[in-house]
N, C-alpha and C. Protein backbone atom coordinates (compact mmCIF):
# COMPACT_ATOMS: atom_id res chain seq x y z
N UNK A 1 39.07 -113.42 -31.05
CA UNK A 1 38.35 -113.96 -29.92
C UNK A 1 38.94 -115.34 -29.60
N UNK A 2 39.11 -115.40 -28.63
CA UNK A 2 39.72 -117.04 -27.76
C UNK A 2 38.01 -117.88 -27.55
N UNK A 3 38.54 -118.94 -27.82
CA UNK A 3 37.13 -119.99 -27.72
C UNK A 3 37.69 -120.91 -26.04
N UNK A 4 36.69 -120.71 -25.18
CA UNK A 4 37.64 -121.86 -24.31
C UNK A 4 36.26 -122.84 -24.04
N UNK A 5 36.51 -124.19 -24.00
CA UNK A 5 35.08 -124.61 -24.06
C UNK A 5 34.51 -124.84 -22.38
N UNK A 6 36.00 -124.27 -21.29
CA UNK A 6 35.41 -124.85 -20.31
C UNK A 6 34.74 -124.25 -19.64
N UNK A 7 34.65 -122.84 -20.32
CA UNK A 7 33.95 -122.00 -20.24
C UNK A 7 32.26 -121.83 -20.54
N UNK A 8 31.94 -122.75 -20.89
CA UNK A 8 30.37 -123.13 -21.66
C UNK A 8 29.90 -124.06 -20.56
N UNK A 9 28.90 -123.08 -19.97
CA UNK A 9 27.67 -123.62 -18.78
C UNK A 9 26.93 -124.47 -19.19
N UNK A 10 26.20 -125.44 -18.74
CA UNK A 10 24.93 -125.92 -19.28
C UNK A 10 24.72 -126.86 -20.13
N UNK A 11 26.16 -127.82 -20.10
CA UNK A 11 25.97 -128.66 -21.11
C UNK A 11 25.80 -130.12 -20.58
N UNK A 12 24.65 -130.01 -20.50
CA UNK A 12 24.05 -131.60 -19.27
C UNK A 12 24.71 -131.53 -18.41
N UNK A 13 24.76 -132.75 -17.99
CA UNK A 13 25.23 -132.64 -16.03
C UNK A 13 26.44 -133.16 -16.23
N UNK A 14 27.03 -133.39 -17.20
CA UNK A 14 28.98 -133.54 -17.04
C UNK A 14 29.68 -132.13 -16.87
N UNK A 15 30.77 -132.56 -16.12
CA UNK A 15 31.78 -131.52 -16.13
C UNK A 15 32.93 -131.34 -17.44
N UNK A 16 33.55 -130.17 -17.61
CA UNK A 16 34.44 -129.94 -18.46
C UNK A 16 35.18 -131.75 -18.44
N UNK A 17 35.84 -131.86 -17.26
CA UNK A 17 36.67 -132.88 -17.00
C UNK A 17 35.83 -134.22 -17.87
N UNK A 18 34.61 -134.35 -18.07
CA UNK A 18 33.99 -135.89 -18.25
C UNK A 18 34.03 -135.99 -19.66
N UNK A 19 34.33 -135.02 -20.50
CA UNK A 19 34.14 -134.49 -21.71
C UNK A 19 35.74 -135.40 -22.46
N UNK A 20 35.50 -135.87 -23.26
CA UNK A 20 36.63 -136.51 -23.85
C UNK A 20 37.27 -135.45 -25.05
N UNK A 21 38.76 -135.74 -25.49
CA UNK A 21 39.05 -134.80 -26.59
C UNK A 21 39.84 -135.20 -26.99
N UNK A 22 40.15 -135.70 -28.50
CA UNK A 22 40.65 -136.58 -29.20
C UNK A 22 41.79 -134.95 -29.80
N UNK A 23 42.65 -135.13 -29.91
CA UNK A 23 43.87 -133.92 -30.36
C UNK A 23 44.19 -135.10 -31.78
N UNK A 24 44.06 -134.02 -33.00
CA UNK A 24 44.22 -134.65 -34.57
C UNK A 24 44.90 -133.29 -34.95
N UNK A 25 45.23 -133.29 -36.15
CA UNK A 25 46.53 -132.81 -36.85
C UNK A 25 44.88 -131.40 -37.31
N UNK A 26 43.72 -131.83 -37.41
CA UNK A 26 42.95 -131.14 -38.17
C UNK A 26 42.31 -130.03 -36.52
N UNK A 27 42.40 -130.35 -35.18
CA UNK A 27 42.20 -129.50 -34.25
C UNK A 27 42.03 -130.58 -32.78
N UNK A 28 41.12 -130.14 -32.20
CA UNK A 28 40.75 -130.78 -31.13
C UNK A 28 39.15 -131.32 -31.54
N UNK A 29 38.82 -132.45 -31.26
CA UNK A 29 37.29 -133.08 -31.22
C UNK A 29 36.86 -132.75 -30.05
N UNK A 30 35.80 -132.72 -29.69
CA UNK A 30 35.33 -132.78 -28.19
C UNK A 30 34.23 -133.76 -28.29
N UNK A 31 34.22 -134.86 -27.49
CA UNK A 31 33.41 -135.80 -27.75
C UNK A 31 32.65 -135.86 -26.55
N UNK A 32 30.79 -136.18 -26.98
CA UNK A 32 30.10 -135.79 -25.54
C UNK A 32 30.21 -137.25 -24.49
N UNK A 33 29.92 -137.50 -23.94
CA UNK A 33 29.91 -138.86 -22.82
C UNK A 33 29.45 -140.40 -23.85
N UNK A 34 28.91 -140.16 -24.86
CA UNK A 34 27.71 -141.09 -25.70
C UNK A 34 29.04 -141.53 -27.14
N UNK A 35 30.39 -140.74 -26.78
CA UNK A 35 31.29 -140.86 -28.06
C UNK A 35 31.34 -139.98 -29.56
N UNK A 36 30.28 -139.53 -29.79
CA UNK A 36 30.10 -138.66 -30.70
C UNK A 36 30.35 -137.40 -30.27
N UNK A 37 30.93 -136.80 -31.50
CA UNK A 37 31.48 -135.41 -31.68
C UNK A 37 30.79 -134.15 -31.59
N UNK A 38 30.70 -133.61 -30.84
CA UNK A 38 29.62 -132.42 -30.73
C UNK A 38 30.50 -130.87 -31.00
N UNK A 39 31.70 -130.82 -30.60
CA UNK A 39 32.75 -129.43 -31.33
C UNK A 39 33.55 -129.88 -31.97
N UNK A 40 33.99 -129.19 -33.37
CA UNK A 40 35.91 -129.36 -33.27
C UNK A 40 36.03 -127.84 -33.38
N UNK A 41 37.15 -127.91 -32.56
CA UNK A 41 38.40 -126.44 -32.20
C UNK A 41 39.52 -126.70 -33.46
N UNK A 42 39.52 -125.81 -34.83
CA UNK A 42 40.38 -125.70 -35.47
C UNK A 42 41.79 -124.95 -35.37
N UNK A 43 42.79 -125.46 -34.47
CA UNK A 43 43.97 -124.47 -34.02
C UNK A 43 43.29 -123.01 -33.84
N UNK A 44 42.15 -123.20 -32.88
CA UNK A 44 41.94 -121.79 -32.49
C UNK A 44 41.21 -120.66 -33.49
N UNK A 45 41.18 -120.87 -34.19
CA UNK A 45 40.94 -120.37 -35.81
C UNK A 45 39.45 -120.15 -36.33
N UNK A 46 38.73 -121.50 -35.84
CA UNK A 46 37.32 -121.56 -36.38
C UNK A 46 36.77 -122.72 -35.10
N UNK A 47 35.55 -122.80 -35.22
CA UNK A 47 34.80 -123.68 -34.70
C UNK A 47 33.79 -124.62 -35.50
N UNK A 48 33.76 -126.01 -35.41
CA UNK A 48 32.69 -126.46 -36.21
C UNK A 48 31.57 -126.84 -34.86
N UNK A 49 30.10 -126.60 -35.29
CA UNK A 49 29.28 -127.45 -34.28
C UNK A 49 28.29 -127.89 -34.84
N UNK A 50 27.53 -128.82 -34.28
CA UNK A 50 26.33 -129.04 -35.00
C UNK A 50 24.81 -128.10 -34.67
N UNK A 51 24.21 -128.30 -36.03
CA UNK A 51 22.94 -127.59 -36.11
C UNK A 51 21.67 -127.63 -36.68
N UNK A 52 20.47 -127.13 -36.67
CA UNK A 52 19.29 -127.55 -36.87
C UNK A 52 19.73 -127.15 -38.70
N UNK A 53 18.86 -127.24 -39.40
CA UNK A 53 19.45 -126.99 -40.72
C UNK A 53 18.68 -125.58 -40.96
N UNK A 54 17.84 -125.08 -40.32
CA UNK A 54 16.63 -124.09 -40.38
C UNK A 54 17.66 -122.97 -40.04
N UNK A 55 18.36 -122.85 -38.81
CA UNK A 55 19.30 -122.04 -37.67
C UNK A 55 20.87 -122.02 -38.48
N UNK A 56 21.14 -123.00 -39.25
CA UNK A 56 22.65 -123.13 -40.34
C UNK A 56 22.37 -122.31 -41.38
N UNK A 57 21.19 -122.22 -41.97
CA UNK A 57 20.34 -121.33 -43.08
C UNK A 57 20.75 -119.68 -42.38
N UNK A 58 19.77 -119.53 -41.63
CA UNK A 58 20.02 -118.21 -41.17
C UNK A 58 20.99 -117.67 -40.34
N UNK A 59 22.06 -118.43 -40.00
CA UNK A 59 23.09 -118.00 -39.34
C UNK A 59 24.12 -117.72 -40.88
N UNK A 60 24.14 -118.35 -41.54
CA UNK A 60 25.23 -118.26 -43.25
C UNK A 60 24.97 -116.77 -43.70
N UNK A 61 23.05 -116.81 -43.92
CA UNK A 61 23.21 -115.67 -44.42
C UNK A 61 22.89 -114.48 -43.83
N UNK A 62 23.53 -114.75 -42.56
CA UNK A 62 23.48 -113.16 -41.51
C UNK A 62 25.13 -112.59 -41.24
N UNK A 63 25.53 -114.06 -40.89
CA UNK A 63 27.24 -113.64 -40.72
C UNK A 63 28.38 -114.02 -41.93
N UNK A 64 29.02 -113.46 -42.32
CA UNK A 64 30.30 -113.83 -43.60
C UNK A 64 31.13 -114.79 -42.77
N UNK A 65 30.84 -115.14 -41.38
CA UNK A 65 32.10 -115.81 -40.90
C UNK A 65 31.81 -117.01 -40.74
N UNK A 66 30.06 -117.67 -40.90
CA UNK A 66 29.62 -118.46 -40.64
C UNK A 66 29.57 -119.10 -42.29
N UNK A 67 30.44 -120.71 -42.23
CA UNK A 67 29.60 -121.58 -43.59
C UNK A 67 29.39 -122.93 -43.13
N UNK A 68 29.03 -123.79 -43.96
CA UNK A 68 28.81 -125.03 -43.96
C UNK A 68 29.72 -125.75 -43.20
N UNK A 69 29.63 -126.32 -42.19
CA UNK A 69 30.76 -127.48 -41.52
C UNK A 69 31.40 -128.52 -42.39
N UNK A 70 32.35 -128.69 -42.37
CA UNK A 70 33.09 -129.55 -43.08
C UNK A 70 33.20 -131.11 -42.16
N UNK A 71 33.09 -130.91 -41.39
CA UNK A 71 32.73 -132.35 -40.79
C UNK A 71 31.52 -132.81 -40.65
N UNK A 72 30.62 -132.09 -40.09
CA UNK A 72 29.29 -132.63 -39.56
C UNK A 72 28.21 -132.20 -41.44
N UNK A 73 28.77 -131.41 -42.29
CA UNK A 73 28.20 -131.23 -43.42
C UNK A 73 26.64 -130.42 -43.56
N UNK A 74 25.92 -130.53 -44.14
CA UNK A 74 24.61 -129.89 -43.92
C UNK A 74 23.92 -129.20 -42.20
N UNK A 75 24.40 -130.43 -41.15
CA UNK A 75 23.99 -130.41 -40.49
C UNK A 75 24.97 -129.75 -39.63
N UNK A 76 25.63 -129.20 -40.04
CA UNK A 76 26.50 -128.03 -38.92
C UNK A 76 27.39 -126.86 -39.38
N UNK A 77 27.57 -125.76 -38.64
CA UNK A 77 28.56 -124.84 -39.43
C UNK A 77 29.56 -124.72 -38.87
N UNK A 78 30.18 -124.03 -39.98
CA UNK A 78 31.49 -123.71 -39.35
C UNK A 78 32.00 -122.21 -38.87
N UNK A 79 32.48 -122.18 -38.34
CA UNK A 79 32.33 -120.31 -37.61
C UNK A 79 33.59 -119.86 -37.39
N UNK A 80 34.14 -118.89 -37.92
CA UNK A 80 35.57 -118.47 -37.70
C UNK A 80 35.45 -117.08 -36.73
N UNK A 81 36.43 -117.75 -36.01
CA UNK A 81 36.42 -116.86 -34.56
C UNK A 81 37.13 -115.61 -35.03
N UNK A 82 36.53 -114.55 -35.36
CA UNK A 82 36.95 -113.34 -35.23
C UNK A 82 36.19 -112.07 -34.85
N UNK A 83 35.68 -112.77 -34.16
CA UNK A 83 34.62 -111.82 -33.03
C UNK A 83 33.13 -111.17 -34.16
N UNK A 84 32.84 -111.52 -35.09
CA UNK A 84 31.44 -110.95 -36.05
C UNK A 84 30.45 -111.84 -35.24
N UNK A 85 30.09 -113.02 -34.24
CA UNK A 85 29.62 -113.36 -33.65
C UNK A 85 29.44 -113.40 -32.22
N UNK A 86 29.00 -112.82 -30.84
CA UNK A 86 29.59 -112.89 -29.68
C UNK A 86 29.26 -114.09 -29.44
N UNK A 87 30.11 -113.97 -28.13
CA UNK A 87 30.53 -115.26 -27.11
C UNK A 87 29.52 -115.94 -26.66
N UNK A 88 28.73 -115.33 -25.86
CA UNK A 88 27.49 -115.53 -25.77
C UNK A 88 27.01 -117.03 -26.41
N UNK A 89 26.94 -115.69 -27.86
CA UNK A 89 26.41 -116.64 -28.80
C UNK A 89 26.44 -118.04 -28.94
N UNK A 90 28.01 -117.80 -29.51
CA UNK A 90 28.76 -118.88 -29.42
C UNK A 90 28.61 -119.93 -28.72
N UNK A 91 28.66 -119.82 -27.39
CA UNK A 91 28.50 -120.91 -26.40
C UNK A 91 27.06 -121.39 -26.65
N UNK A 92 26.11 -120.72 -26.84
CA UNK A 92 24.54 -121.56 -26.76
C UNK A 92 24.95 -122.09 -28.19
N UNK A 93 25.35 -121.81 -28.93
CA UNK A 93 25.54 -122.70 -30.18
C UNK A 93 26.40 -124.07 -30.04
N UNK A 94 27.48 -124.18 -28.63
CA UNK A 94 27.96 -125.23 -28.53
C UNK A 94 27.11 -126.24 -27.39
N UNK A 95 26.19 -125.44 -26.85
CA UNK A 95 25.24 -125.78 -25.69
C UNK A 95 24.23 -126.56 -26.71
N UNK A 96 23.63 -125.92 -27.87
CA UNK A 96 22.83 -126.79 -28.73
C UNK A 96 23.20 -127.87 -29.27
N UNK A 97 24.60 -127.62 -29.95
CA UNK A 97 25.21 -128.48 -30.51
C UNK A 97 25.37 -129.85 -29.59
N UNK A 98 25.79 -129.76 -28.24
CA UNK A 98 26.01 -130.73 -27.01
C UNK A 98 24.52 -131.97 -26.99
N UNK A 99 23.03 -130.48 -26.95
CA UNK A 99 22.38 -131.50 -27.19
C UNK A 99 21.91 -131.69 -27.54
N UNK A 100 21.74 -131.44 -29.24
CA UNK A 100 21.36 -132.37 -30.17
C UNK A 100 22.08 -133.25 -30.58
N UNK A 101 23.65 -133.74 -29.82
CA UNK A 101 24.58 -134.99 -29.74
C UNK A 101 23.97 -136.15 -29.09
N UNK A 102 23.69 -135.26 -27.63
CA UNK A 102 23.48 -136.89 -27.13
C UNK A 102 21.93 -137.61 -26.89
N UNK A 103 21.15 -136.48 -27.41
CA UNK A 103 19.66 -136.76 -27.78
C UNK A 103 19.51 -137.88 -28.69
């Protein structure tokens, strides 16, 4: 599965374009308007986002593709894109993630 983020509706009233993205050796950051990190894009590979810790619980032990975020830690997972999750999904998980950033 391809992740594209500009593809994700609904994430406050910025556009793809207002969205900052720091390019590191470890993927892409996507940083919301407020400076803090709300995705990283691992060379396409995985996704980290942030999450309630209740919703990180039951997303681990529903999907094998879903674990603990390595950046954001307790408070986010990490999700390897190989389609055991849909798109859908996905996106309201980066739609949550967006705003429980700049909340």
């Amino acid at each position: 599965m391809e992740f594209k983020i500009e593809e994700v509706s609904g994430i406050g009233e910025y556009s793809f374009e207002d969205l900052m993205v720091k390019e590191r050796k470890e993927g892409k950051i996507f940083l919301a308007p407020n400076g803090k990190a709300f995705a990283i894009l691992h060379e396409g590979k995985t996704i980290e986002v942030r999450t309630d810790g209740n919703l990180s619980k039951v997303l681990r032990e529903k999907y094998e593709s879903v674990m603990q975020s390595r950046y954001f830690g307790r408070g986010g997972i990490e999700i390897v894109l190989s389609g055991q999750i849909e798109q859908d999904q996905l996106y309201d998980l980066v739609r949550l993630s967006y705003n429980m950033t700049i909340a």
